[in-house]
N, C-alpha and C. Protein backbone atom coordinates (compact mmCIF):
# COMPACT_ATOMS: atom_id res chain seq x y z
N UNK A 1 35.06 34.98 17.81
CA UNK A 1 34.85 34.93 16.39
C UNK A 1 33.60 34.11 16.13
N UNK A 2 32.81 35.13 15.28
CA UNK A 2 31.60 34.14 15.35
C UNK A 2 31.48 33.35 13.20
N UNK A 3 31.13 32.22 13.45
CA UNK A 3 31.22 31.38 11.64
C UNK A 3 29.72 31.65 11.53
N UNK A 4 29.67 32.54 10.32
CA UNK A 4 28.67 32.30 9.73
C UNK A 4 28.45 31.28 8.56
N UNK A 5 26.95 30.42 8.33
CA UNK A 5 26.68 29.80 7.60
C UNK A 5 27.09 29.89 6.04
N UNK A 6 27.17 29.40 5.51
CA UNK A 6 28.22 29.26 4.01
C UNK A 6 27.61 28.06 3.25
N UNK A 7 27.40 28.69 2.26
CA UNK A 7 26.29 27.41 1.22
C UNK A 7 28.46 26.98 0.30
N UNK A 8 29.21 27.14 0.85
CA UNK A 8 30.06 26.02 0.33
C UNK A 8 30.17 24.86 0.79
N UNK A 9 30.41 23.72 0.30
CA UNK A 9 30.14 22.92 1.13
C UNK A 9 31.90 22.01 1.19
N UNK A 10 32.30 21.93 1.88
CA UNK A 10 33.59 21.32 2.29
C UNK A 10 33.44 20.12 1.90
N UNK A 11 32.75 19.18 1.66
CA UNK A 11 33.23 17.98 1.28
C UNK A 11 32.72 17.46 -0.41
N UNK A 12 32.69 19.11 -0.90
CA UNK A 12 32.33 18.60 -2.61
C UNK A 12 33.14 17.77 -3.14
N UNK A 13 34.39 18.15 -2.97
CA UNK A 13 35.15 17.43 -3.69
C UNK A 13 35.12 15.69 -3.20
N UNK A 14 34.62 15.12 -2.34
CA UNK A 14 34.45 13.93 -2.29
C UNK A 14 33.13 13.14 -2.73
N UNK A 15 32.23 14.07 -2.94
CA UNK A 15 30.93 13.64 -3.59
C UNK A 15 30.61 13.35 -5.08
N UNK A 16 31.92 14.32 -5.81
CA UNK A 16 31.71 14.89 -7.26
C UNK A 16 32.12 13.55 -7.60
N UNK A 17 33.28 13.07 -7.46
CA UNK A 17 33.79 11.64 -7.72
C UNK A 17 32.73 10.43 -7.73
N UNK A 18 31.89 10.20 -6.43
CA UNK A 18 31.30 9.24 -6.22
C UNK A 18 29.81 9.33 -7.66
N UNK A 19 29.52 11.02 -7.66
CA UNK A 19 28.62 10.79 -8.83
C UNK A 19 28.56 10.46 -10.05
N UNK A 20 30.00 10.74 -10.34
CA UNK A 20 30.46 10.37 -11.37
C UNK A 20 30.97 9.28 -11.79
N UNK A 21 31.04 8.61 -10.63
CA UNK A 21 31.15 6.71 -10.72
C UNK A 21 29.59 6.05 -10.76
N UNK A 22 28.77 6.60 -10.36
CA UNK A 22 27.71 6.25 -10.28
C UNK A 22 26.73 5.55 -11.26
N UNK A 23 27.24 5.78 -12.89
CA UNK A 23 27.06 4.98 -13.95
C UNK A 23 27.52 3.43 -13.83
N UNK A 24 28.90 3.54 -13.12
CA UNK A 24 29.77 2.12 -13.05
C UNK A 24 29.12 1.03 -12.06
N UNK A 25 28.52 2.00 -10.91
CA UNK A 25 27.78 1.18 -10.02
C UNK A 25 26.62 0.68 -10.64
N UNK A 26 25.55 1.43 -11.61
CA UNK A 26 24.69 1.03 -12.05
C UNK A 26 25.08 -0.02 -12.84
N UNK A 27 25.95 -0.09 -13.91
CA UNK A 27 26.31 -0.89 -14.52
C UNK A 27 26.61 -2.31 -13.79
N UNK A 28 27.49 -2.26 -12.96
CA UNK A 28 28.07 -3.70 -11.64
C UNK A 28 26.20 -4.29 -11.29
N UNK A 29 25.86 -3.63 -10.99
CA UNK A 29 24.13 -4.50 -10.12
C UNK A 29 23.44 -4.67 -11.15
N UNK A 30 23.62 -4.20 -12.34
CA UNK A 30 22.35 -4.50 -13.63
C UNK A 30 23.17 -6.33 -14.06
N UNK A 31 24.58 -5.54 -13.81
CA UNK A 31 25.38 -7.03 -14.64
C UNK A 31 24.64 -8.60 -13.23
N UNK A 32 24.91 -7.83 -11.48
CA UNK A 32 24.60 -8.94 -11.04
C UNK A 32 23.34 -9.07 -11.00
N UNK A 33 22.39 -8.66 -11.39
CA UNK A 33 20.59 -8.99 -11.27
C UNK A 33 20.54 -9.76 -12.36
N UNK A 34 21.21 -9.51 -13.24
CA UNK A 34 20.64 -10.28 -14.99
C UNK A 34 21.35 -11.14 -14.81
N UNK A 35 22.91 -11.57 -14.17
CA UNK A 35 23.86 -12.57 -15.24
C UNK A 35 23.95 -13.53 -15.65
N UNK A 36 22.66 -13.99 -15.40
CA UNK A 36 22.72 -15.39 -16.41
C UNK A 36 21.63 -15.20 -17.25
N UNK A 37 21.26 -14.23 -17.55
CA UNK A 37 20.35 -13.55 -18.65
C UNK A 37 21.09 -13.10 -20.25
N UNK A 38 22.15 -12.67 -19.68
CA UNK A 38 23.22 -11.93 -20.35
C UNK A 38 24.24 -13.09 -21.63
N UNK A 39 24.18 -12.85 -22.31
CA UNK A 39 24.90 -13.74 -23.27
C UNK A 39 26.52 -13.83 -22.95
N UNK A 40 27.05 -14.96 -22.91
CA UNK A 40 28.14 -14.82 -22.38
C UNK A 40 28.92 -15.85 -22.83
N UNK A 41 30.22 -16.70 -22.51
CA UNK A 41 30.59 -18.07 -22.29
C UNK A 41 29.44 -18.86 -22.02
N UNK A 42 28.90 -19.00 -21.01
CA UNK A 42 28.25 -19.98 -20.54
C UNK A 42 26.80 -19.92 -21.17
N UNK A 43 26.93 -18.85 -22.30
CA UNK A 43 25.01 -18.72 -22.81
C UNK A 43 25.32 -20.31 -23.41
N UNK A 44 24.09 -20.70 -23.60
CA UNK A 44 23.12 -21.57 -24.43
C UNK A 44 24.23 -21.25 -26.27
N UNK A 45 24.14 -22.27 -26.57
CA UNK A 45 24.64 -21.95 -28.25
C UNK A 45 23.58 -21.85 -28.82
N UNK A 46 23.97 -21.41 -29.62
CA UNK A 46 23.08 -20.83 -30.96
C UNK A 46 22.08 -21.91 -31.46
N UNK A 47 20.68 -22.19 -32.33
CA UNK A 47 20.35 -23.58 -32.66
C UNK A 47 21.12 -24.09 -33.41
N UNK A 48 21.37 -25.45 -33.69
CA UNK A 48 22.16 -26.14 -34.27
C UNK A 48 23.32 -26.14 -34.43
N UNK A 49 24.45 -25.14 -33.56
CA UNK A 49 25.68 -25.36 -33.53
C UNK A 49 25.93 -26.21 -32.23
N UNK A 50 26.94 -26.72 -32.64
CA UNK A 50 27.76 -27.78 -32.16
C UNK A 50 29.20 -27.44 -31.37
N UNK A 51 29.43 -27.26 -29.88
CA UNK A 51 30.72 -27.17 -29.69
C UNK A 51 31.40 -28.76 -30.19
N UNK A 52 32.63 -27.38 -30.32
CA UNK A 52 34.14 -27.86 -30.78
C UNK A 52 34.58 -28.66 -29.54
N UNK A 53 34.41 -28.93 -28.77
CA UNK A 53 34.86 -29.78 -27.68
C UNK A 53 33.93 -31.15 -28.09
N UNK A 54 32.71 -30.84 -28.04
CA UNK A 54 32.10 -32.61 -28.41
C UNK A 54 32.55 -32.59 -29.77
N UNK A 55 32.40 -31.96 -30.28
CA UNK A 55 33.03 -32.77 -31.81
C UNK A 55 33.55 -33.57 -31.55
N UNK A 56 35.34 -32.63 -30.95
CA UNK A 56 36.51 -33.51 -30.39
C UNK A 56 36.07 -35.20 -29.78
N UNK A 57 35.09 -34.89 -28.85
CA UNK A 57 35.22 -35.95 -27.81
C UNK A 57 34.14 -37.39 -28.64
N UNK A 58 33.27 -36.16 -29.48
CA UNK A 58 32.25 -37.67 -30.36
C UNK A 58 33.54 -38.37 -31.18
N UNK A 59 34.38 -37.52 -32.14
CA UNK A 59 35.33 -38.36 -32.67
C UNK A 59 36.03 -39.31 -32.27
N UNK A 60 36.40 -38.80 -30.60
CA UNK A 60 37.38 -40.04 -30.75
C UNK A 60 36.56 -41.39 -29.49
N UNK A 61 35.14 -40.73 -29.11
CA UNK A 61 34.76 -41.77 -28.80
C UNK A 61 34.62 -43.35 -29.52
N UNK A 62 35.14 -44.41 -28.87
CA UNK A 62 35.35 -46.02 -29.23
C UNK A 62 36.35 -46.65 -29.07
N UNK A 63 36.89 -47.96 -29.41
CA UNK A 63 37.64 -48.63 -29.09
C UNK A 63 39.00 -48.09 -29.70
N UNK A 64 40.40 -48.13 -28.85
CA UNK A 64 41.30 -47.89 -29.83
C UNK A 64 42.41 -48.99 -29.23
N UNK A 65 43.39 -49.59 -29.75
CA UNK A 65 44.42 -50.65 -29.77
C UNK A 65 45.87 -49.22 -29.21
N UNK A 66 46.69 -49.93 -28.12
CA UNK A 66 47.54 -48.82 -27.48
C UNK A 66 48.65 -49.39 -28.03
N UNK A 67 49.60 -48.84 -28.83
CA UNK A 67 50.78 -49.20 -28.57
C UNK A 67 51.96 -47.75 -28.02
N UNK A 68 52.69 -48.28 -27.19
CA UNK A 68 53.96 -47.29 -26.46
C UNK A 68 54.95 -47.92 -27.11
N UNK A 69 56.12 -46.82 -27.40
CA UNK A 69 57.30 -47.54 -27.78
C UNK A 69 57.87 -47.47 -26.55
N UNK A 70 59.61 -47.43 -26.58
CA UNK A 70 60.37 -47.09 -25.74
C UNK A 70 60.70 -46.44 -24.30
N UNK A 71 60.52 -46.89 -23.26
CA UNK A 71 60.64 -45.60 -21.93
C UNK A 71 61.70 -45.05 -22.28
N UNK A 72 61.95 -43.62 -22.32
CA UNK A 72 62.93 -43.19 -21.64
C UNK A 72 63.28 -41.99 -20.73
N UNK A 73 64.25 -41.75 -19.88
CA UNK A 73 65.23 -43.17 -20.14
C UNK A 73 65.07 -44.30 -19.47
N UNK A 74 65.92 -44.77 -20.28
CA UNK A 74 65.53 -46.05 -19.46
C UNK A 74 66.62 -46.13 -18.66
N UNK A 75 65.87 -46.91 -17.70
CA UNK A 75 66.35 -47.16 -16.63
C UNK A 75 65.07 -48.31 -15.85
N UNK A 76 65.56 -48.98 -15.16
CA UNK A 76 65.16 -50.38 -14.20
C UNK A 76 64.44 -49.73 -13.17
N UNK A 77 63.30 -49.75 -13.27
CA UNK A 77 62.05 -49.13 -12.02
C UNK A 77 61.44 -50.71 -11.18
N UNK A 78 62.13 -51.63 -11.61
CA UNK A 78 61.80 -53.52 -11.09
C UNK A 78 60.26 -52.99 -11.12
N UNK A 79 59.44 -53.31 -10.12
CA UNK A 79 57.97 -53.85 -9.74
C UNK A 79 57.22 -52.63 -10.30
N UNK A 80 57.70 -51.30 -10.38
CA UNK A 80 56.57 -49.98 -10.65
C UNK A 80 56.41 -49.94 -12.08
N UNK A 81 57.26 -51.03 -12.85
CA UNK A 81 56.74 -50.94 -13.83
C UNK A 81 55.19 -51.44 -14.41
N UNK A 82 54.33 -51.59 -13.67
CA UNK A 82 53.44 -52.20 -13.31
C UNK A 82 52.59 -50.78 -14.18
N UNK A 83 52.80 -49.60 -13.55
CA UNK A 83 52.18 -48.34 -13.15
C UNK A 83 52.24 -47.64 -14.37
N UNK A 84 53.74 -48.00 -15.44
CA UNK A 84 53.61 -47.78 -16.57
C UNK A 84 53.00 -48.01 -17.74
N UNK A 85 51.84 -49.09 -17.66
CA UNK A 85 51.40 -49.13 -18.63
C UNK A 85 49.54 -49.64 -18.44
N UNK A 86 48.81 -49.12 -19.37
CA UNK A 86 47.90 -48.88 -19.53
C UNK A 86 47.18 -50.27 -20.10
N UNK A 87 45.98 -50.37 -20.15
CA UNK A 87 45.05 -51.99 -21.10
C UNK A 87 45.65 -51.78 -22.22
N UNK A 88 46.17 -52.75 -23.03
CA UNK A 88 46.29 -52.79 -24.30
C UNK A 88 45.55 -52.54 -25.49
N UNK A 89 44.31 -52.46 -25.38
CA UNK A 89 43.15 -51.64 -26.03
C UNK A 89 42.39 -50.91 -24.83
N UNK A 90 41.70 -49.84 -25.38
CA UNK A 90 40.54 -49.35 -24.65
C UNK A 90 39.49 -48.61 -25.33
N UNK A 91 38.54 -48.28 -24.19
CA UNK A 91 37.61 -47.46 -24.78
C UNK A 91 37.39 -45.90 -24.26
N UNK A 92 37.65 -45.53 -25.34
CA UNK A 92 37.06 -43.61 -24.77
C UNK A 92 35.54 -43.62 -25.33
N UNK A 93 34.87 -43.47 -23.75
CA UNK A 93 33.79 -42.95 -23.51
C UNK A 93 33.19 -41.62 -23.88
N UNK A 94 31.89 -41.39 -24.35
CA UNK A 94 31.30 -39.79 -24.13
C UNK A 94 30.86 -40.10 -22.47
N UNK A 95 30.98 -40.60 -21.72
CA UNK A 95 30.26 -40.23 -20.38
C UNK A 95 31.42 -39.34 -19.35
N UNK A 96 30.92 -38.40 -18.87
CA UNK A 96 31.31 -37.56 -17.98
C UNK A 96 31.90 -38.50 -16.65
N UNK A 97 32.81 -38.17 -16.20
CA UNK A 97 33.26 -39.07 -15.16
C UNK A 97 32.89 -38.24 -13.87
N UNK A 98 32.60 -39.41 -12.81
CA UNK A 98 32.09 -38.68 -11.68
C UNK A 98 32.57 -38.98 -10.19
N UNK A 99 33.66 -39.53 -10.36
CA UNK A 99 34.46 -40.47 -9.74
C UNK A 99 35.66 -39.13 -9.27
N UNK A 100 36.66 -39.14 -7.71
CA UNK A 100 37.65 -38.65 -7.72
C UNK A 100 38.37 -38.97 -9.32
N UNK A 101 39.08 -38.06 -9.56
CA UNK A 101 39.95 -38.21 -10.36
C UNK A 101 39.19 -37.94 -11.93
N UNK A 102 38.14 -38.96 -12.36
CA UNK A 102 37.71 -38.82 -13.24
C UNK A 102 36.57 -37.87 -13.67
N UNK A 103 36.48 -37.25 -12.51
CA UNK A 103 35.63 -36.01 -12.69
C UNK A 103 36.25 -34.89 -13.48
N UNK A 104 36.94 -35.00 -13.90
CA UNK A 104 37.83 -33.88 -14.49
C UNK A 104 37.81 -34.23 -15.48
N UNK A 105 37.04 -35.20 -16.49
CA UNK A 105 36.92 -36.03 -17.71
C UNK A 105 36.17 -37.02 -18.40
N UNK A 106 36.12 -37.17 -19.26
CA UNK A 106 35.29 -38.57 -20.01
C UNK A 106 35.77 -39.49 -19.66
N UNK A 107 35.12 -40.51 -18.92
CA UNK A 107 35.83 -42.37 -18.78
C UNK A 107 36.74 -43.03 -20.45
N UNK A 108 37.97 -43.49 -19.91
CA UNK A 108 38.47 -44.72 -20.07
C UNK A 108 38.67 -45.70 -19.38
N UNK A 109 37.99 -47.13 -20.39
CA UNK A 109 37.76 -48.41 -19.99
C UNK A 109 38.73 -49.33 -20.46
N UNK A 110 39.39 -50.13 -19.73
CA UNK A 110 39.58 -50.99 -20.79
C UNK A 110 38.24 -51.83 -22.01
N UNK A 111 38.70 -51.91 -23.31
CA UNK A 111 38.04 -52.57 -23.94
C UNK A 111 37.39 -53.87 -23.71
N UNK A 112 36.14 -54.62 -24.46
CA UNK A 112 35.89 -55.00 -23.74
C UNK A 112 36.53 -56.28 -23.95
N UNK A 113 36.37 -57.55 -22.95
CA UNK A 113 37.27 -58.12 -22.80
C UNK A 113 38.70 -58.23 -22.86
N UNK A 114 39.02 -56.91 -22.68
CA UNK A 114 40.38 -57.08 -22.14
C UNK A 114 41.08 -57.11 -20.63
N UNK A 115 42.03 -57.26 -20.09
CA UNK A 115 42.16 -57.09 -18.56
C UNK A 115 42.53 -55.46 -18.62
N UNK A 116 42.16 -55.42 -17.18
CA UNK A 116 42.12 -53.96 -16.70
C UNK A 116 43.82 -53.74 -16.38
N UNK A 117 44.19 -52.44 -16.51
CA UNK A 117 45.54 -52.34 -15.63
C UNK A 117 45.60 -51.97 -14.25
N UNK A 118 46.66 -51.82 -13.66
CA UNK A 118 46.68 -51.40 -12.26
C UNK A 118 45.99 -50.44 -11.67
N UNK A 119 45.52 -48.97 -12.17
CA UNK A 119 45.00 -47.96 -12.43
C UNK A 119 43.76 -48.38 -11.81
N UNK A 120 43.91 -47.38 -10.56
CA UNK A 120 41.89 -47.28 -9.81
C UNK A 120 41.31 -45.91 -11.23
N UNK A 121 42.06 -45.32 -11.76
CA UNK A 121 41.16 -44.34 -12.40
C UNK A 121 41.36 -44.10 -13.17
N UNK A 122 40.74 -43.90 -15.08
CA UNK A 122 41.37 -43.51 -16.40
C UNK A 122 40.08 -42.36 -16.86
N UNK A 123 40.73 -41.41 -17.15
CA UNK A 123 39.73 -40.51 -18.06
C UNK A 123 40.58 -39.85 -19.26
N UNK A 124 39.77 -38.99 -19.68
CA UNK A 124 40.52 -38.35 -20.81
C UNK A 124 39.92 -37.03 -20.85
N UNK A 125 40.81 -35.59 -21.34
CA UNK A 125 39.88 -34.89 -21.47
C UNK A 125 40.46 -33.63 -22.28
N UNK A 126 39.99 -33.02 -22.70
CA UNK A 126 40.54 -32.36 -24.56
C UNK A 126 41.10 -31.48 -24.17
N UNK A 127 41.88 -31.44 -25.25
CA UNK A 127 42.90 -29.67 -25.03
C UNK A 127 43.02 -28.85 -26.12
N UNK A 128 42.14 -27.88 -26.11
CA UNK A 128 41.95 -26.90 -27.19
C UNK A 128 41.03 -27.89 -28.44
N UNK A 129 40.99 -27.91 -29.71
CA UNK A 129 40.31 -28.14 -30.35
C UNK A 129 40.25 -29.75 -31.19
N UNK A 130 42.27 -29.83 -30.55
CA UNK A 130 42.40 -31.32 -31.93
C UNK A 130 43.32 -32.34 -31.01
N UNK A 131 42.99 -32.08 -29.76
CA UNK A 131 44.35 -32.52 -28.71
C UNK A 131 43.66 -33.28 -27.66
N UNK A 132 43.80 -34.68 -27.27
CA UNK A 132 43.38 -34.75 -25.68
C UNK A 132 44.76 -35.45 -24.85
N UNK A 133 44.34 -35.91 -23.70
CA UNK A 133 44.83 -35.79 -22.47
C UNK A 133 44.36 -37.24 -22.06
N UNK A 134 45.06 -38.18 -21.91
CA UNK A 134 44.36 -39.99 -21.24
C UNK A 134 45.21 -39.52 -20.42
N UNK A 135 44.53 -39.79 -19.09
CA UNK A 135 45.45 -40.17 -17.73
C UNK A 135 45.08 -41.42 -16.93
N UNK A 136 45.72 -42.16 -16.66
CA UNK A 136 45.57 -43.25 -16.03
C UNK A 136 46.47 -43.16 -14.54
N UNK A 137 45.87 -43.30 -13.01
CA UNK A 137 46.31 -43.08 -12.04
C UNK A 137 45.73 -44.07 -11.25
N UNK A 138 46.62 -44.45 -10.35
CA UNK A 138 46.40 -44.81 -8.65
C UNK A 138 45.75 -43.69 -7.82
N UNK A 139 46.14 -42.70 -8.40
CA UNK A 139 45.75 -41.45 -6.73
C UNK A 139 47.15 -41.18 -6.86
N UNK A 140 48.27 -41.66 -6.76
CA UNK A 140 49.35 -41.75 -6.69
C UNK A 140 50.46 -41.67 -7.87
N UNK A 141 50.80 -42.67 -8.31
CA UNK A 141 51.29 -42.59 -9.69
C UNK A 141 50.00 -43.32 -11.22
N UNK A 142 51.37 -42.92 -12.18
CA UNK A 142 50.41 -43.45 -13.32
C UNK A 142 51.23 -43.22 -14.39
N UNK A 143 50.60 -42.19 -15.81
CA UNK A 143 50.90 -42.35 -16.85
C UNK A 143 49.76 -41.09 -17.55
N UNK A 144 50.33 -40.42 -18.43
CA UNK A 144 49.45 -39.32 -18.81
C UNK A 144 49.92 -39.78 -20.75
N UNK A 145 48.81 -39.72 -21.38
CA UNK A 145 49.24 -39.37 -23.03
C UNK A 145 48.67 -38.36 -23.29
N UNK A 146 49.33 -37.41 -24.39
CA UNK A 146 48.82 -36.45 -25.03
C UNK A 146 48.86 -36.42 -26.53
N UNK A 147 47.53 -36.52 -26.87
CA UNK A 147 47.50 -37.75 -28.02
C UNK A 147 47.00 -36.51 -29.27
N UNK A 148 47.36 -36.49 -30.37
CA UNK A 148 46.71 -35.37 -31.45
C UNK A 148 46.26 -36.43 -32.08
N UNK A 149 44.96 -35.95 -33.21
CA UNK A 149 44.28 -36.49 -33.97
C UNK A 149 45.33 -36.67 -35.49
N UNK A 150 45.76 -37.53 -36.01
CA UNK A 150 46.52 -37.79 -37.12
C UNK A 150 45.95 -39.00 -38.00
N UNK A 151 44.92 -38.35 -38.89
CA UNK A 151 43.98 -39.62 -39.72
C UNK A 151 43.38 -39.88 -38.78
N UNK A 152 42.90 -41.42 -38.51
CA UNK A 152 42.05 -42.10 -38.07
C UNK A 152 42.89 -42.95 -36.86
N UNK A 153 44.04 -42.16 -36.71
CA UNK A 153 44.59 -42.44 -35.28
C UNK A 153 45.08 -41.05 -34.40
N UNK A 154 45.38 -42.02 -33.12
CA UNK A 154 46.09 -40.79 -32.61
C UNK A 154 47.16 -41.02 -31.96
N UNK A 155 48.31 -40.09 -31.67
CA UNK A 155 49.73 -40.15 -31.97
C UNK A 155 49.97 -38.84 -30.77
N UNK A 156 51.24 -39.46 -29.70
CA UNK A 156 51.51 -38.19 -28.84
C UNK A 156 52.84 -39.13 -28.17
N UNK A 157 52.40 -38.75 -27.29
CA UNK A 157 53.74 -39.01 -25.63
C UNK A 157 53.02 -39.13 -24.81
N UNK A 158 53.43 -40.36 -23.95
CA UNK A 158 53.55 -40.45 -22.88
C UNK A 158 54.38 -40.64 -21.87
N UNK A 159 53.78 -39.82 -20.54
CA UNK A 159 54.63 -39.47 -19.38
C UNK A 159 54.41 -39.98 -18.17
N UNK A 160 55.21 -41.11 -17.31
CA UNK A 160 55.07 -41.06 -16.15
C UNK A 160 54.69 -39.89 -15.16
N UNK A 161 54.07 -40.31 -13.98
CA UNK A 161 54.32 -39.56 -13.10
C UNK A 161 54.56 -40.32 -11.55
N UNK A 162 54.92 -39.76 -10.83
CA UNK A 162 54.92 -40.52 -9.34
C UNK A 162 54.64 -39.76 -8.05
N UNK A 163 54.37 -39.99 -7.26
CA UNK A 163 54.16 -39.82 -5.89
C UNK A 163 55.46 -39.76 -4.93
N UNK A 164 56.86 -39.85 -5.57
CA UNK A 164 57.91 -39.48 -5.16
C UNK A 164 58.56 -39.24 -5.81
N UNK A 165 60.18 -38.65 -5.49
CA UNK A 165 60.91 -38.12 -6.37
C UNK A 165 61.83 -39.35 -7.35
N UNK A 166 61.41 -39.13 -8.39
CA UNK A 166 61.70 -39.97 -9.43
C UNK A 166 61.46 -39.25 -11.17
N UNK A 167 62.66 -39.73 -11.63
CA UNK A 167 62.78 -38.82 -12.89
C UNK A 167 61.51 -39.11 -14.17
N UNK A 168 60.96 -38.85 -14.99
CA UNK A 168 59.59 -39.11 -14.95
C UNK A 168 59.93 -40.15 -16.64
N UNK A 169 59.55 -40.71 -17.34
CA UNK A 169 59.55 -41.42 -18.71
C UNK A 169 58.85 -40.86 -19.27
N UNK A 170 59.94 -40.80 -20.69
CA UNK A 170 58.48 -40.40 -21.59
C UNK A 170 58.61 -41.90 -22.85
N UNK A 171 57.46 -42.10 -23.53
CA UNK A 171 57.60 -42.33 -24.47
C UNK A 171 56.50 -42.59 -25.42
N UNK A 172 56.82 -42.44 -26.94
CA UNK A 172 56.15 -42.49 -28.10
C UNK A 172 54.74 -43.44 -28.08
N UNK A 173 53.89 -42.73 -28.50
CA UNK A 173 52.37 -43.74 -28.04
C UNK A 173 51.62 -43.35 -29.71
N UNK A 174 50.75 -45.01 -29.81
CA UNK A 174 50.26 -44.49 -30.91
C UNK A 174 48.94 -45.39 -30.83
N UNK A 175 47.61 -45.01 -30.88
CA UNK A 175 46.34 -45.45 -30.84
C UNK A 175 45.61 -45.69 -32.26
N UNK A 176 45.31 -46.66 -32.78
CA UNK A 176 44.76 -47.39 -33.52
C UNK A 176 43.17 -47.36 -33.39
N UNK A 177 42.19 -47.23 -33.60
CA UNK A 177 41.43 -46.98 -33.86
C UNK A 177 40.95 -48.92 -34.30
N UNK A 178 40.26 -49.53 -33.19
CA UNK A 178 39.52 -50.81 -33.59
C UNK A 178 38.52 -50.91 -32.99
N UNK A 179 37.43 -51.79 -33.84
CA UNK A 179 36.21 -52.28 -33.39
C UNK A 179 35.89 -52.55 -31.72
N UNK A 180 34.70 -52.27 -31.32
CA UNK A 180 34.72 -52.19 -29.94
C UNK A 180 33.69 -53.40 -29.84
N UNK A 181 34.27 -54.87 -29.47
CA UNK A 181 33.51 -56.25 -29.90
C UNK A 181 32.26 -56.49 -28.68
């Protein structure tokens, strides 16, 4: 049996597909040659607008006075109570932290002249538009607030955490807003 030549070609049907994707490919390499050309999340803002995150973070940059109410539950932690609590005033920073831990946030200091707490590390850092986040840590344990803007203070919970199994505290926190001397 002898095959003669044949302008069909047996593997159309796998070509027709690929040409017809062939817009999508163009599209994928235009997106990776340009993409930071391309307006996006990460473009440049507009002139004179202002993200909603520094707003957040110019506002509540300065000194604020801490008070916590109640752990609970309570219960007798003897010496780690050390770990529960934070400077009695402090300062939220605009500076970017660059430190383990505080890289993930703006520095908190204690205020000035006040004593420091146990805490090798304090930052803070926003959540959504009217909300932040103070964490104060060892590496190990610490203390997290999640503080909303209410007037010219701010008002949340705070939560232990630990480095072993231990049931965690919460309790009522409220930041005052004072002069940074």
């Amino acid at each position: 049996m002898v095959r003669t030549a044949s302008l069909h070609n047996t593997y159309r049907h796998t070509l027709r597909p690929a040409f017809r994707r062939l817009p999508l490919y163009a599209c994928a390499v235009m997106i990776a040659c340009l993409g930071d050309r391309i307006a996006g999340p990460n473009a440049p803002p507009s002139p004179g607008a202002v993200p909603v995150v520094h707003n957040l973070v110019e506002s509540v940059v300065g000194c604020w006075q801490v008070s916590i109410g109640r752990w609970e539950p309570n219960m007798s932690i003897g010496e780690d109570t050390i770990f529960s609590w934070p400077p009695r005033s402090i300062e939220l920073q605009a500076v970017k932290g660059t430190r383990t831990f505080e890289d993930h946030g703006w520095l908190v200091r204690p205020a000035p002249g006040v004593r420091p707490s146990v805490h090798d590390f304090s930052f803070f850092e926003t959540r959504g538009s009217d909300s932040i986040d103070v964490v104060w840590t060892t590496g190990f344990s610490g203390l997290t607030m999640r503080l909303g803007r209410v007037g010219d203070t701010l008002r949340g919970q705070a939560r232990t955490f630990w480095d072993f199994p231990r049931t965690a505290q919460t309790a009522d926190v409220l930041l005052a807003r004072i002069s940074c001397r």
